[in-house]
Protein backbone atom coordinates (compact mmCIF):
# COMPACT_ATOMS: atom_id res chain seq x y z
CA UNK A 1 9.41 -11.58 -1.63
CA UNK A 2 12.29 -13.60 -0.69
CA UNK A 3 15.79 -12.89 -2.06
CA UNK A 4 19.03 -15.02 -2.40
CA UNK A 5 20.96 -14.80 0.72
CA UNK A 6 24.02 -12.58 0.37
CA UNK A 7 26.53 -15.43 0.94
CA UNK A 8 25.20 -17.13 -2.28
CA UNK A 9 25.00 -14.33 -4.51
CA UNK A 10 27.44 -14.21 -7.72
CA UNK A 11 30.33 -11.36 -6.76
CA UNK A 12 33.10 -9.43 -8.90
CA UNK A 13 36.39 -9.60 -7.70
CA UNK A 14 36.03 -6.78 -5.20
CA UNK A 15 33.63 -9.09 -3.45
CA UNK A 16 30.51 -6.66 -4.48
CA UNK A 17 27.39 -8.36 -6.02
CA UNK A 18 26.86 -8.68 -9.37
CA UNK A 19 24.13 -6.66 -11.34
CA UNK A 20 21.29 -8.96 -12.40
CA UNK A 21 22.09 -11.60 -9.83
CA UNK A 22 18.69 -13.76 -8.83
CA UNK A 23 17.42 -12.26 -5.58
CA UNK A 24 18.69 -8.99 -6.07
CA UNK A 25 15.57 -6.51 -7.24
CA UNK A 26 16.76 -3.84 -9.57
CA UNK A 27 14.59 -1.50 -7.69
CA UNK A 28 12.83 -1.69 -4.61
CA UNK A 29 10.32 0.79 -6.68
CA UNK A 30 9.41 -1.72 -9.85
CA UNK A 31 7.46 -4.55 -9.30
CA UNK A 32 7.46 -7.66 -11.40
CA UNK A 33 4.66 -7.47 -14.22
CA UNK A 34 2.02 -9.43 -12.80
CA UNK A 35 -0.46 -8.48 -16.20
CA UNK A 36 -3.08 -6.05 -13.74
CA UNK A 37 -3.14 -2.17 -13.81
CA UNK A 38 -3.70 -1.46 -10.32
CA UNK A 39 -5.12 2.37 -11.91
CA UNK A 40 -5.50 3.62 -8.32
CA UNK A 41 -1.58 3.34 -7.78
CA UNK A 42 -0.53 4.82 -11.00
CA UNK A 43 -2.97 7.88 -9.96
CA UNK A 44 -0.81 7.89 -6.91
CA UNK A 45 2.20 7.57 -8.32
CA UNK A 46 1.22 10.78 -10.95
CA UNK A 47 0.26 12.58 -8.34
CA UNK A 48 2.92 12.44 -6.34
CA UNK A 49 1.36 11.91 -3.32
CA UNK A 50 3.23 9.20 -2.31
CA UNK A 51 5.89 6.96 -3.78
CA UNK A 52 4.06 3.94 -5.06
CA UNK A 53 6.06 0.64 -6.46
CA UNK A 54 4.87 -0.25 -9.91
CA UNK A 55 5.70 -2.59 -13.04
CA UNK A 56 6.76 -1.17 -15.92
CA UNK A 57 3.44 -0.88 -17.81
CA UNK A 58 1.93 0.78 -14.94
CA UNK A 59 5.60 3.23 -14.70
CA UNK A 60 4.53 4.13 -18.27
CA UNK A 61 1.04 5.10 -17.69
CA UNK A 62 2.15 7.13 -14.59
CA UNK A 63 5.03 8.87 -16.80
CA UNK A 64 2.28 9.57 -19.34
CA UNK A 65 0.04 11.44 -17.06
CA UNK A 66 2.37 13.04 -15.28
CA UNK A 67 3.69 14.42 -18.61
CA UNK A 68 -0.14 15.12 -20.00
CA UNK A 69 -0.43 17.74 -16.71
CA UNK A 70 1.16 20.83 -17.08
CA UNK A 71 4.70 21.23 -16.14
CA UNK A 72 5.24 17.42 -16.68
CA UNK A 73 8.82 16.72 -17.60
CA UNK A 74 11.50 14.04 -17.11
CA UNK A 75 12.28 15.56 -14.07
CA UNK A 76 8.83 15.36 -12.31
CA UNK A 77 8.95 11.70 -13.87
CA UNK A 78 11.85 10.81 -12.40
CA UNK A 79 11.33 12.05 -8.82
CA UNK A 80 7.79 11.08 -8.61
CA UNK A 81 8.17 7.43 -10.13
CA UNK A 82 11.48 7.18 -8.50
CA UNK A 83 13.68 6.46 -11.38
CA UNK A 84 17.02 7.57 -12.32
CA UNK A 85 17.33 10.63 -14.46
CA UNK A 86 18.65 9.39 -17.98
CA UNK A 87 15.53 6.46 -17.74
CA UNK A 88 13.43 9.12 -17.38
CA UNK A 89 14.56 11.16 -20.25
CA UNK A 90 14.50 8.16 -22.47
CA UNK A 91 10.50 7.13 -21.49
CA UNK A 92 9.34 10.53 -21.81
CA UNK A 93 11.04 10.49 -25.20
CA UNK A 94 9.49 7.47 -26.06
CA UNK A 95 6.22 8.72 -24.86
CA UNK A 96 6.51 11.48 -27.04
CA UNK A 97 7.25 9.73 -30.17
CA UNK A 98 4.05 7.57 -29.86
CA UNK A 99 3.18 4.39 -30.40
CA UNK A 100 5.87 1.99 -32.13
CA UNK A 101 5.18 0.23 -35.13
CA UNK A 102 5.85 -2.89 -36.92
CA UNK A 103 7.79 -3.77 -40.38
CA UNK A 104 3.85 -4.23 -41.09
CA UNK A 105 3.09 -0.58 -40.02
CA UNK A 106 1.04 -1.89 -37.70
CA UNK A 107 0.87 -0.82 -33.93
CA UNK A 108 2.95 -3.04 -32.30
């Protein structure tokens, strides 16, 4: 993966890099969405074996399973998938509602 070289990357007025900038991964944990489910690392991932990098579809099927085992809460999600705490809260929460629907009533 290559990244835009510090020197060329946008900056605030404290000199610090701007969030967002091109080159600058939001996390060295999510991976682009490259439209595979590599299952084997979301079983990792779950597990907690190991800390695995994954794209967001994959993040969500990890953060499902790990809250389908018992004792699966935001707080396994979030130190197992390596995400922040609130992001965590908010997926499981969305996990829990189910699946979202459409003006239609369709699943979107």
């Amino acid at each position: 993966m290559t990244s835009t070289p510090a020197s060329e990357r946008a900056r605030d007025e404290h000199g610090r890099c701007l969030p967002g900038t091109p080159g600058r991964p939001r996390s060295k944990w999510l991976l682009p969405d490259d439209g595979i489910i590599d299952h084997l690392a979301v079983e990792i991932a779950a597990s907690g074996a190991r800390p695995v990098a994954l794209t967001l579809p994959e993040r969500r099927l990890a953060a499902a399973a790990i809250l389908a085992r018992r004792g699966g809460t935001p707080w396994v999600i979030c130190q197992r998938l390596r995400m922040n705490y609130a992001a965590a809260v908010a997926l499981a929460a969305e996990l829990a509602a189910g699946p979202s629907t459409t003006k239609e009533g369709t699943a979107a």
